[in-house]
N, C-alpha and C. Protein backbone atom coordinates (compact mmCIF):
# COMPACT_ATOMS: atom_id res chain seq x y z
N UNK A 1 67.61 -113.75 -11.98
CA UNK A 1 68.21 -112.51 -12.42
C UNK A 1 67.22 -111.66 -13.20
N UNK A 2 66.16 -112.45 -14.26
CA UNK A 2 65.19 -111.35 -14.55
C UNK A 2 64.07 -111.14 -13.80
N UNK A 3 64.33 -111.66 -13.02
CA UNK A 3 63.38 -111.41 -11.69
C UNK A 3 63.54 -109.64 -11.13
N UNK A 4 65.11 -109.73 -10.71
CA UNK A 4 65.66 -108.47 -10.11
C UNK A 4 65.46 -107.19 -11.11
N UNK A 5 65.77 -107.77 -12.51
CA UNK A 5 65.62 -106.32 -13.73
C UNK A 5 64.34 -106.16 -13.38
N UNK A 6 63.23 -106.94 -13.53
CA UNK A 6 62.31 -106.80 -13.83
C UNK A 6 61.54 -105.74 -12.25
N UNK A 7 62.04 -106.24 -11.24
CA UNK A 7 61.69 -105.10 -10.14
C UNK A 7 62.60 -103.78 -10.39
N UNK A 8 63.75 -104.12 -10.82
CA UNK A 8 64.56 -102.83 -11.07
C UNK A 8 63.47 -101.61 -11.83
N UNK A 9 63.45 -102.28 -12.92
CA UNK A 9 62.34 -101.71 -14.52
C UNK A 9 61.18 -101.11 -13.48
N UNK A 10 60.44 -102.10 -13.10
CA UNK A 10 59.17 -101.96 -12.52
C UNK A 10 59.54 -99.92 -11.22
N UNK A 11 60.25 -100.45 -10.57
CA UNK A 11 60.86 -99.23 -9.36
C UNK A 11 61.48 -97.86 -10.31
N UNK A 12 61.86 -97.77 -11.33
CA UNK A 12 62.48 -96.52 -12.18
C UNK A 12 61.02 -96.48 -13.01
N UNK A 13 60.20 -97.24 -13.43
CA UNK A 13 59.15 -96.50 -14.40
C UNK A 13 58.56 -96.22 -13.64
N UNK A 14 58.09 -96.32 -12.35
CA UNK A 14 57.03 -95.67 -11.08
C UNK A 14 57.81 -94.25 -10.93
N UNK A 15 58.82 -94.29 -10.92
CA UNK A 15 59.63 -93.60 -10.65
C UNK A 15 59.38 -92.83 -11.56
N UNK A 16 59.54 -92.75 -12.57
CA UNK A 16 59.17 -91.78 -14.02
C UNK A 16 57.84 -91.48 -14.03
N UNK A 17 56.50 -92.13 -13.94
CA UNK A 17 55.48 -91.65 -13.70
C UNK A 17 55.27 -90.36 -12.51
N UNK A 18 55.96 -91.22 -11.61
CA UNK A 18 55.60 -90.04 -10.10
C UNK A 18 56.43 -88.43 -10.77
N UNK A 19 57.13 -88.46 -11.52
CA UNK A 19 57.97 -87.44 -12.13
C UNK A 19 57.24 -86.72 -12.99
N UNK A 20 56.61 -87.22 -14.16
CA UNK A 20 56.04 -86.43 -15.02
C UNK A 20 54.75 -86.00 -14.17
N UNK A 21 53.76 -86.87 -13.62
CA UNK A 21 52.40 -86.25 -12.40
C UNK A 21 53.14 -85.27 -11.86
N UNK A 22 54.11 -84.97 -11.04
CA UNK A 22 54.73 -83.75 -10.33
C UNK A 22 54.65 -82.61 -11.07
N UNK A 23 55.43 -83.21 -12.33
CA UNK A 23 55.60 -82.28 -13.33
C UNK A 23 54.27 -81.40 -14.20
N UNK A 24 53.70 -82.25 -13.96
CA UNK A 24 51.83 -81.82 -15.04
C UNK A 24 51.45 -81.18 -13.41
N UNK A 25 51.26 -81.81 -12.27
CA UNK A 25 50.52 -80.88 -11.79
C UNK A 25 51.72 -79.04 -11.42
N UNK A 26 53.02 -79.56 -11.53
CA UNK A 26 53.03 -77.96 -11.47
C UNK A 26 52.98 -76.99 -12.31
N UNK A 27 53.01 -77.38 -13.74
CA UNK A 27 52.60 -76.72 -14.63
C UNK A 27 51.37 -76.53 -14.48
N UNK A 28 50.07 -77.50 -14.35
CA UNK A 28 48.87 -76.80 -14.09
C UNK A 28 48.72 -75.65 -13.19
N UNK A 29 49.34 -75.95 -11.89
CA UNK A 29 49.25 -74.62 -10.92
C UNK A 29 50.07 -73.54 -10.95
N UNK A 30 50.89 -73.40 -12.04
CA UNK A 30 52.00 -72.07 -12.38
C UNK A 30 51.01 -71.75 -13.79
N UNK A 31 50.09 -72.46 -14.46
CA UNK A 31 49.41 -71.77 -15.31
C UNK A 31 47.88 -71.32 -14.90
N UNK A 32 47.30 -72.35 -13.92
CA UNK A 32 46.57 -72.05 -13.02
C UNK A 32 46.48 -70.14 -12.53
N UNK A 33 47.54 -70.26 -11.88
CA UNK A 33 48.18 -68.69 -11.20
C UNK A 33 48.13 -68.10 -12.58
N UNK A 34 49.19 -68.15 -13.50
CA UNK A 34 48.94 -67.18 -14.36
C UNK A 34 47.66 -66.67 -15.04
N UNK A 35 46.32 -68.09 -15.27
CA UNK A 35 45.42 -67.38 -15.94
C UNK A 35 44.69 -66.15 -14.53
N UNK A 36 45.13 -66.49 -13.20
CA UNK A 36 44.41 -66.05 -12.52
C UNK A 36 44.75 -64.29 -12.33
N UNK A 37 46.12 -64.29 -12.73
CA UNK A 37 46.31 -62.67 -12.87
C UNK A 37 46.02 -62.06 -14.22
N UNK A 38 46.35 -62.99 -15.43
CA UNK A 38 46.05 -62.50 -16.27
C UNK A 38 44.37 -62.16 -16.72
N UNK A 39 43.27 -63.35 -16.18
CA UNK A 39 42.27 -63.09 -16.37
C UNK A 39 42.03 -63.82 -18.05
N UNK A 40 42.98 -64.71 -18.97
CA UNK A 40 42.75 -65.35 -19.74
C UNK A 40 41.60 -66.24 -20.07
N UNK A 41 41.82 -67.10 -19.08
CA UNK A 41 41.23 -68.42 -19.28
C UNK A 41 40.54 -69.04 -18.75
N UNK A 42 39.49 -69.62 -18.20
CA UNK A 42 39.09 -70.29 -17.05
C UNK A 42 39.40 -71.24 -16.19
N UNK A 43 40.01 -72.16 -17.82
CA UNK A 43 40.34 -73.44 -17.37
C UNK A 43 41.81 -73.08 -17.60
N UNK A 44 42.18 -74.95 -16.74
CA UNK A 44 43.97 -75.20 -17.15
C UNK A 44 43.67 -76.43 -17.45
N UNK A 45 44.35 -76.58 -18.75
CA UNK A 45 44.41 -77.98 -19.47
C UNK A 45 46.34 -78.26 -19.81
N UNK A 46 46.68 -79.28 -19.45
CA UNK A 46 47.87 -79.78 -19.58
C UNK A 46 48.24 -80.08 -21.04
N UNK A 47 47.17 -80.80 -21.65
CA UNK A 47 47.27 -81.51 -22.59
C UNK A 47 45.67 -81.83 -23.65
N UNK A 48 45.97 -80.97 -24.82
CA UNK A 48 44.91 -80.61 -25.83
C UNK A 48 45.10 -81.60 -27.41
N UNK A 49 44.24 -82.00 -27.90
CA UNK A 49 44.29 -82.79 -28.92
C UNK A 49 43.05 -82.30 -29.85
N UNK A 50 43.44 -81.67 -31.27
CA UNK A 50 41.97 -81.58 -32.22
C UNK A 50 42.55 -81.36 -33.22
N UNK A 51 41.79 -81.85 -34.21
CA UNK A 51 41.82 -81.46 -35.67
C UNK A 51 41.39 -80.47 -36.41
N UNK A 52 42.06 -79.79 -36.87
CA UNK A 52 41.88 -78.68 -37.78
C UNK A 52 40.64 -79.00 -38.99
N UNK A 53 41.73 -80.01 -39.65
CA UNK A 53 41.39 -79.86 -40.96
C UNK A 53 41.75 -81.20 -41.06
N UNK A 54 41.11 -81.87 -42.05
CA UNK A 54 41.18 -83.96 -42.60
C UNK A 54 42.94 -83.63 -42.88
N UNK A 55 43.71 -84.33 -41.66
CA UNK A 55 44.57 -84.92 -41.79
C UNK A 55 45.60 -83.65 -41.28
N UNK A 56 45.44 -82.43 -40.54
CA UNK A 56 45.86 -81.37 -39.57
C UNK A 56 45.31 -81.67 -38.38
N UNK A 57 46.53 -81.66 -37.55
CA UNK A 57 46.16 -82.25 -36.52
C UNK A 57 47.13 -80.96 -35.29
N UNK A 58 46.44 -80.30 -34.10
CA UNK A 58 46.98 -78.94 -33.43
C UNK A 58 46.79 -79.87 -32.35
N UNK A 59 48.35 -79.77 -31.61
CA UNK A 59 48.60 -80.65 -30.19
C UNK A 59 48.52 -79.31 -28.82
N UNK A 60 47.82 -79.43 -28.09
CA UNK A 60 48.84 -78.24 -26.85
C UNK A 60 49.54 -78.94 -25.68
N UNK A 61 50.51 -79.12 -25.30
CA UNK A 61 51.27 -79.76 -24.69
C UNK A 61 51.85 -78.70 -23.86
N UNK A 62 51.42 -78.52 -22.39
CA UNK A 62 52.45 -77.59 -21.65
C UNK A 62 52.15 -76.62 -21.30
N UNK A 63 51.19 -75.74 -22.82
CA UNK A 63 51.02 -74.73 -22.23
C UNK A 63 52.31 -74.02 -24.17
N UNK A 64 52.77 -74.85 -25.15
CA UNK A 64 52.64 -74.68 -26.06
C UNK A 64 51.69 -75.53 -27.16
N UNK A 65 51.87 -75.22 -28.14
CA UNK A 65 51.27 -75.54 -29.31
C UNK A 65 52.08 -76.25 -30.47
N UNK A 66 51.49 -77.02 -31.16
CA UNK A 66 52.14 -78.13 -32.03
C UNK A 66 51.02 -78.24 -33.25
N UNK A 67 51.84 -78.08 -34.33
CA UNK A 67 50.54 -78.58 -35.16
C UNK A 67 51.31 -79.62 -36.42
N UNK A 68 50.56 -80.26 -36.83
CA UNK A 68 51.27 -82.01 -36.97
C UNK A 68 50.35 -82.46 -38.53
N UNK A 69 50.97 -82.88 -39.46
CA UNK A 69 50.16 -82.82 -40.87
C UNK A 69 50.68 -84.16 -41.40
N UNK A 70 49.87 -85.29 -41.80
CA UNK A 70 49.42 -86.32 -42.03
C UNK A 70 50.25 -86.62 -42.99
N UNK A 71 50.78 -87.25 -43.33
CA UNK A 71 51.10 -87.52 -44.98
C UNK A 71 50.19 -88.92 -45.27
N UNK A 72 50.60 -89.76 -44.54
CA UNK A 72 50.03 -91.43 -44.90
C UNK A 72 49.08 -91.37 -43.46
N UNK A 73 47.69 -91.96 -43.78
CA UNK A 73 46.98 -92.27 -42.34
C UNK A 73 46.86 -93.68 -42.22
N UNK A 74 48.01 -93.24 -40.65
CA UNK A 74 48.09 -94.57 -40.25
C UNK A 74 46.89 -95.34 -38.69
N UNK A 75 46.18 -94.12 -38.52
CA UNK A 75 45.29 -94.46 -37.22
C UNK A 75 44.18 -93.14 -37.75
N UNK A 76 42.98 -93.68 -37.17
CA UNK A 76 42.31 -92.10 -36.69
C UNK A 76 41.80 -91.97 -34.95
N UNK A 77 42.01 -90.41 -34.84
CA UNK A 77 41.95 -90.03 -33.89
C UNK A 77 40.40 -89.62 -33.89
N UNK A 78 39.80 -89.73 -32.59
CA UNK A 78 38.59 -89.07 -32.06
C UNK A 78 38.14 -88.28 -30.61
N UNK A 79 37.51 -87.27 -30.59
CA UNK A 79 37.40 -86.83 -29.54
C UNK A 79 36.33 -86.93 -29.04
N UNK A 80 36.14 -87.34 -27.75
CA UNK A 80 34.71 -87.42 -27.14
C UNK A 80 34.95 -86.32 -25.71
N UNK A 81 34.19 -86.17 -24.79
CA UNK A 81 34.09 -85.41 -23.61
C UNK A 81 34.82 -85.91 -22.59
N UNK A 82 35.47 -87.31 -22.72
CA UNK A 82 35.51 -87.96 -21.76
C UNK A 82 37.34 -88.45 -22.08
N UNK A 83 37.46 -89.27 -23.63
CA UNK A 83 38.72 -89.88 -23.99
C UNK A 83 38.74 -89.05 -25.39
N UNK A 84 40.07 -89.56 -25.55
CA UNK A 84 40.81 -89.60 -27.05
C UNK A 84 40.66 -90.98 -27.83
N UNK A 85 40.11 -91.15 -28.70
CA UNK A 85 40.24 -92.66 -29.03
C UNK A 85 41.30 -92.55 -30.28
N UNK A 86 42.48 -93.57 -30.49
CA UNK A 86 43.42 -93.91 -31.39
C UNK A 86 42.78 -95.19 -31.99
N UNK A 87 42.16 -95.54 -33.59
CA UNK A 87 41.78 -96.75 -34.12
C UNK A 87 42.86 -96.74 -34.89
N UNK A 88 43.53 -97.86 -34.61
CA UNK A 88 44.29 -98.18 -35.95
C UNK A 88 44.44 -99.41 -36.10
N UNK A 89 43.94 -99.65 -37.75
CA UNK A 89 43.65 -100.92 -38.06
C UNK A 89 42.25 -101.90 -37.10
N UNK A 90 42.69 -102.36 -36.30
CA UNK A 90 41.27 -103.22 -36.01
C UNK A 90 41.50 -103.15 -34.21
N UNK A 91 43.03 -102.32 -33.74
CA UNK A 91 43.16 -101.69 -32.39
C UNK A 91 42.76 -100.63 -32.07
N UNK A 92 42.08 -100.11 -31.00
CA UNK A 92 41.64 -98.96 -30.56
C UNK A 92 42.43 -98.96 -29.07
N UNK A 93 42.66 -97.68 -28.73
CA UNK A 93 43.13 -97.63 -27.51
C UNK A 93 42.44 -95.90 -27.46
N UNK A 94 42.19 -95.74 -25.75
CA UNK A 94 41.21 -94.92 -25.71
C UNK A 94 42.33 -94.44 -24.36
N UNK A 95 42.35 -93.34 -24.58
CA UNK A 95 43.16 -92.23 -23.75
C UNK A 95 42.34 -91.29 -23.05
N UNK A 96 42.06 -91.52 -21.72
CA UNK A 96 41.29 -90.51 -20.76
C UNK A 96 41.85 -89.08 -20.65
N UNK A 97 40.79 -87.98 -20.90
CA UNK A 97 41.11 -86.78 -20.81
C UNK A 97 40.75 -86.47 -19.27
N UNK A 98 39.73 -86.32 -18.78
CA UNK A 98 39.53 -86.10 -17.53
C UNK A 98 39.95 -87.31 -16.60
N UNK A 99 40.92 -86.80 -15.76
CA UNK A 99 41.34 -87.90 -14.57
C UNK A 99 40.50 -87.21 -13.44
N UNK A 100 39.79 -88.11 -12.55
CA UNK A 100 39.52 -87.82 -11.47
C UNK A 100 40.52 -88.05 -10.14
N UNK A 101 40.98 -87.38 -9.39
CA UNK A 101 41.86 -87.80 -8.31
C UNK A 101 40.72 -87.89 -7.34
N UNK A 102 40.93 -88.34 -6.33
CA UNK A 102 40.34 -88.28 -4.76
C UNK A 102 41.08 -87.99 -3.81
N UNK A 103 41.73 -86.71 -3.59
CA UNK A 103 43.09 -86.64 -2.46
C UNK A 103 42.47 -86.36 -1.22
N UNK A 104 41.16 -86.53 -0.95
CA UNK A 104 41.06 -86.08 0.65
C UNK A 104 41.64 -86.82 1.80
N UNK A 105 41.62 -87.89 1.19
CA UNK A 105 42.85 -88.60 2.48
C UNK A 105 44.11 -87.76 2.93
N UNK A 106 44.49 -87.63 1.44
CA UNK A 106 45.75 -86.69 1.88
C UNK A 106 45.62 -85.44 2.28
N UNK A 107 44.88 -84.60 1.69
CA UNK A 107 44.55 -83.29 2.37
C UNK A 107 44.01 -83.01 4.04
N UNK A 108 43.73 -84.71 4.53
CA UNK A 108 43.12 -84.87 5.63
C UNK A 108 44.31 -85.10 6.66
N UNK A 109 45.33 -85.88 5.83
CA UNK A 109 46.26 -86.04 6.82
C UNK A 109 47.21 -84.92 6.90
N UNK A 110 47.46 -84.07 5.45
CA UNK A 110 48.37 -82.51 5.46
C UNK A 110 48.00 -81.65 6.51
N UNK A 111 46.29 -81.68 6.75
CA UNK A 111 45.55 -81.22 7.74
C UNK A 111 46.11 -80.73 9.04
N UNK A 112 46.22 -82.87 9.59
CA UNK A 112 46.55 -83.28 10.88
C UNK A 112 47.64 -82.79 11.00
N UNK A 113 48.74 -83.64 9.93
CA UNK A 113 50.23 -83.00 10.27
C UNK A 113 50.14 -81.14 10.70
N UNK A 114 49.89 -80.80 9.98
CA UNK A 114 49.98 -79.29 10.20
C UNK A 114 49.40 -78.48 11.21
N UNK A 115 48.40 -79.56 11.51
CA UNK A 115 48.12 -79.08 13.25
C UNK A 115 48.85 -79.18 14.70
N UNK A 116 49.42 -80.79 13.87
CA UNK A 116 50.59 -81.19 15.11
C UNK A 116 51.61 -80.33 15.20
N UNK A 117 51.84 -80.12 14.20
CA UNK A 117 52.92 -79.03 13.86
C UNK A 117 52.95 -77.69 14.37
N UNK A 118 51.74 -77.40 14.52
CA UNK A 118 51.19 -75.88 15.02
C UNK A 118 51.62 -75.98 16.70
N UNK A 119 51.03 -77.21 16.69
CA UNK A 119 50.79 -77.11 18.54
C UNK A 119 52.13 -77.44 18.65
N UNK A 120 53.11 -78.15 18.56
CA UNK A 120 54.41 -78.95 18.87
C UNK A 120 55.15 -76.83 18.79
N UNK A 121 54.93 -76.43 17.31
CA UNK A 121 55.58 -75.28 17.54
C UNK A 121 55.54 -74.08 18.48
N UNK A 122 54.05 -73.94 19.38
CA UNK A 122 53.26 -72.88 20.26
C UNK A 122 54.33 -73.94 20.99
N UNK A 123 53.97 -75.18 21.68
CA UNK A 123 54.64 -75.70 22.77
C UNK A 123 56.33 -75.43 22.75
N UNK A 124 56.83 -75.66 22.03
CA UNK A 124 58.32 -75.23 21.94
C UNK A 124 58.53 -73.61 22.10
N UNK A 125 58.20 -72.62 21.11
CA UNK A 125 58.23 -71.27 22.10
C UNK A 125 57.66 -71.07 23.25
N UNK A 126 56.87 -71.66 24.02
CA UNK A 126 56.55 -71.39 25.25
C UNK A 126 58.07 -72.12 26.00
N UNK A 127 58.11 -73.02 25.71
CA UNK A 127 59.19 -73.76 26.99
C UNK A 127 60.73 -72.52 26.23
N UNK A 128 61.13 -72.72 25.08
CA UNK A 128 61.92 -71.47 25.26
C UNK A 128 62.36 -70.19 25.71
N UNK A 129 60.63 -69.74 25.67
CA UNK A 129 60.58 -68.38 26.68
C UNK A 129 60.80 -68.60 27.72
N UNK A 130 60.17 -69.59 28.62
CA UNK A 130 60.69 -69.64 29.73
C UNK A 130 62.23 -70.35 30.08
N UNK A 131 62.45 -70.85 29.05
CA UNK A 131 64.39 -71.12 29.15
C UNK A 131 65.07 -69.91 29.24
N UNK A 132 64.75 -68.57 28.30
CA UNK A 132 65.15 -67.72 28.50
C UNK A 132 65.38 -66.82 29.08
N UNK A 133 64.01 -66.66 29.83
CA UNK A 133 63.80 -65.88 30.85
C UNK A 133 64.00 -66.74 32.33
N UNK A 134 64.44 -68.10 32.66
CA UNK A 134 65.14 -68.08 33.50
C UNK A 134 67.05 -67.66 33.46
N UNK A 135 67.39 -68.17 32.27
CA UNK A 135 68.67 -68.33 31.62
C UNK A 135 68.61 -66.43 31.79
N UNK A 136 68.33 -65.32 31.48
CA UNK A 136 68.32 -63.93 31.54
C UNK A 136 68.49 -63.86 33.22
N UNK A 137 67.39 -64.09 34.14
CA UNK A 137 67.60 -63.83 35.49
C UNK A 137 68.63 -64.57 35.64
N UNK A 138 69.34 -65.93 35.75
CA UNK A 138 70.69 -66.38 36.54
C UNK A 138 71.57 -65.81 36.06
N UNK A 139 71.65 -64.72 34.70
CA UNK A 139 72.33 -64.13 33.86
C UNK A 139 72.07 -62.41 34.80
N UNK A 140 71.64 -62.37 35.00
CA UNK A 140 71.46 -60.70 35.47
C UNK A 140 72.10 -60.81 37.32
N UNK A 141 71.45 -62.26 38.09
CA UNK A 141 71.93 -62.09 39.34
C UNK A 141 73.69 -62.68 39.31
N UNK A 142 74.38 -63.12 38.42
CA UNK A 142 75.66 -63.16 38.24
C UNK A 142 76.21 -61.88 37.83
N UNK A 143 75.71 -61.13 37.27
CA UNK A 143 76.19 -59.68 37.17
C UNK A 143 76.34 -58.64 38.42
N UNK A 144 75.14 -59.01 38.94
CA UNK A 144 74.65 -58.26 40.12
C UNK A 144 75.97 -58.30 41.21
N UNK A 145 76.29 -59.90 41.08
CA UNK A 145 77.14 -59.99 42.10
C UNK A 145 78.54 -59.91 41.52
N UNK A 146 78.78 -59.20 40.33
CA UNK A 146 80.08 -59.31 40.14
C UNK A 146 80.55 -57.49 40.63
N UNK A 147 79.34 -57.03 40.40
CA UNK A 147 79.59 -55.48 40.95
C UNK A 147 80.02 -55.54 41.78
């Protein structure tokens, strides 16, 4: 039985990941577009992390802004080019800023599909036209002869 939760758990948190990725990349490409009319920005960043000031801390999340003030320090944060590092106490956990994807597989197969798609669709209006335009003539010589 915790066998089954445990695939259950496992199938809804994939599930929640594939949700928020959907979600980050369409916010990147609806802010994407916007810096592109507005002429703002260069980049699109989902998700921003820096410190102001010892123990001010300014989040951007989304596409807003958050800014977050220390009372007790319980970790420190660091920024490098690459991760976020969280030390706290004698744990570090290091949070990647740049993800690399590799989608050309998929863009290779969106490709294909969309070619099949092209030709399957040219092939289907052709055989329609000619459905029609026989379906029009047995349609015009039934008239003919009803005169």
């Amino acid at each position: 039985m915790n066998d089954t939760r445990l695939a259950e758990t496992t199938v809804v948190l994939r599930g929640l990941l594939v949700l928020v990725l959907l979600i980050v990349a369409g916010v990147n490409a609806a802010e994407l577009q916007m810096n592109g009319l507005t002429r703002r920005h260069e980049t699109v960043q989902a998700f921003n992390v820096r410190q102001q000031d010892q123990g001010y801390y300014a989040f951007y999340l989304f596409g807003s802004s958050y800014l977050v003030q220390s009372d007790y320090p319980l970790a420190v944060l660091s920024n490098t080019d690459t991760e976020i590092v969280v030390t706290a106490g004698t744990r570090q956990w290091e949070i990647p800023i740049r993800l690399c994807i590799d989608a050309a597989p998929e863009f290779a197969l969106l490709d294909l599909w969309s070619r099949q798609f092209s030709e399957e669709a040219v092939r289907t209006k052709v055989q329609l036209h000619a459905y029609v335009q026989a379906a029009s003539q047995t349609l015009f010589e039934l008239i003919r002869k009803q005169r």
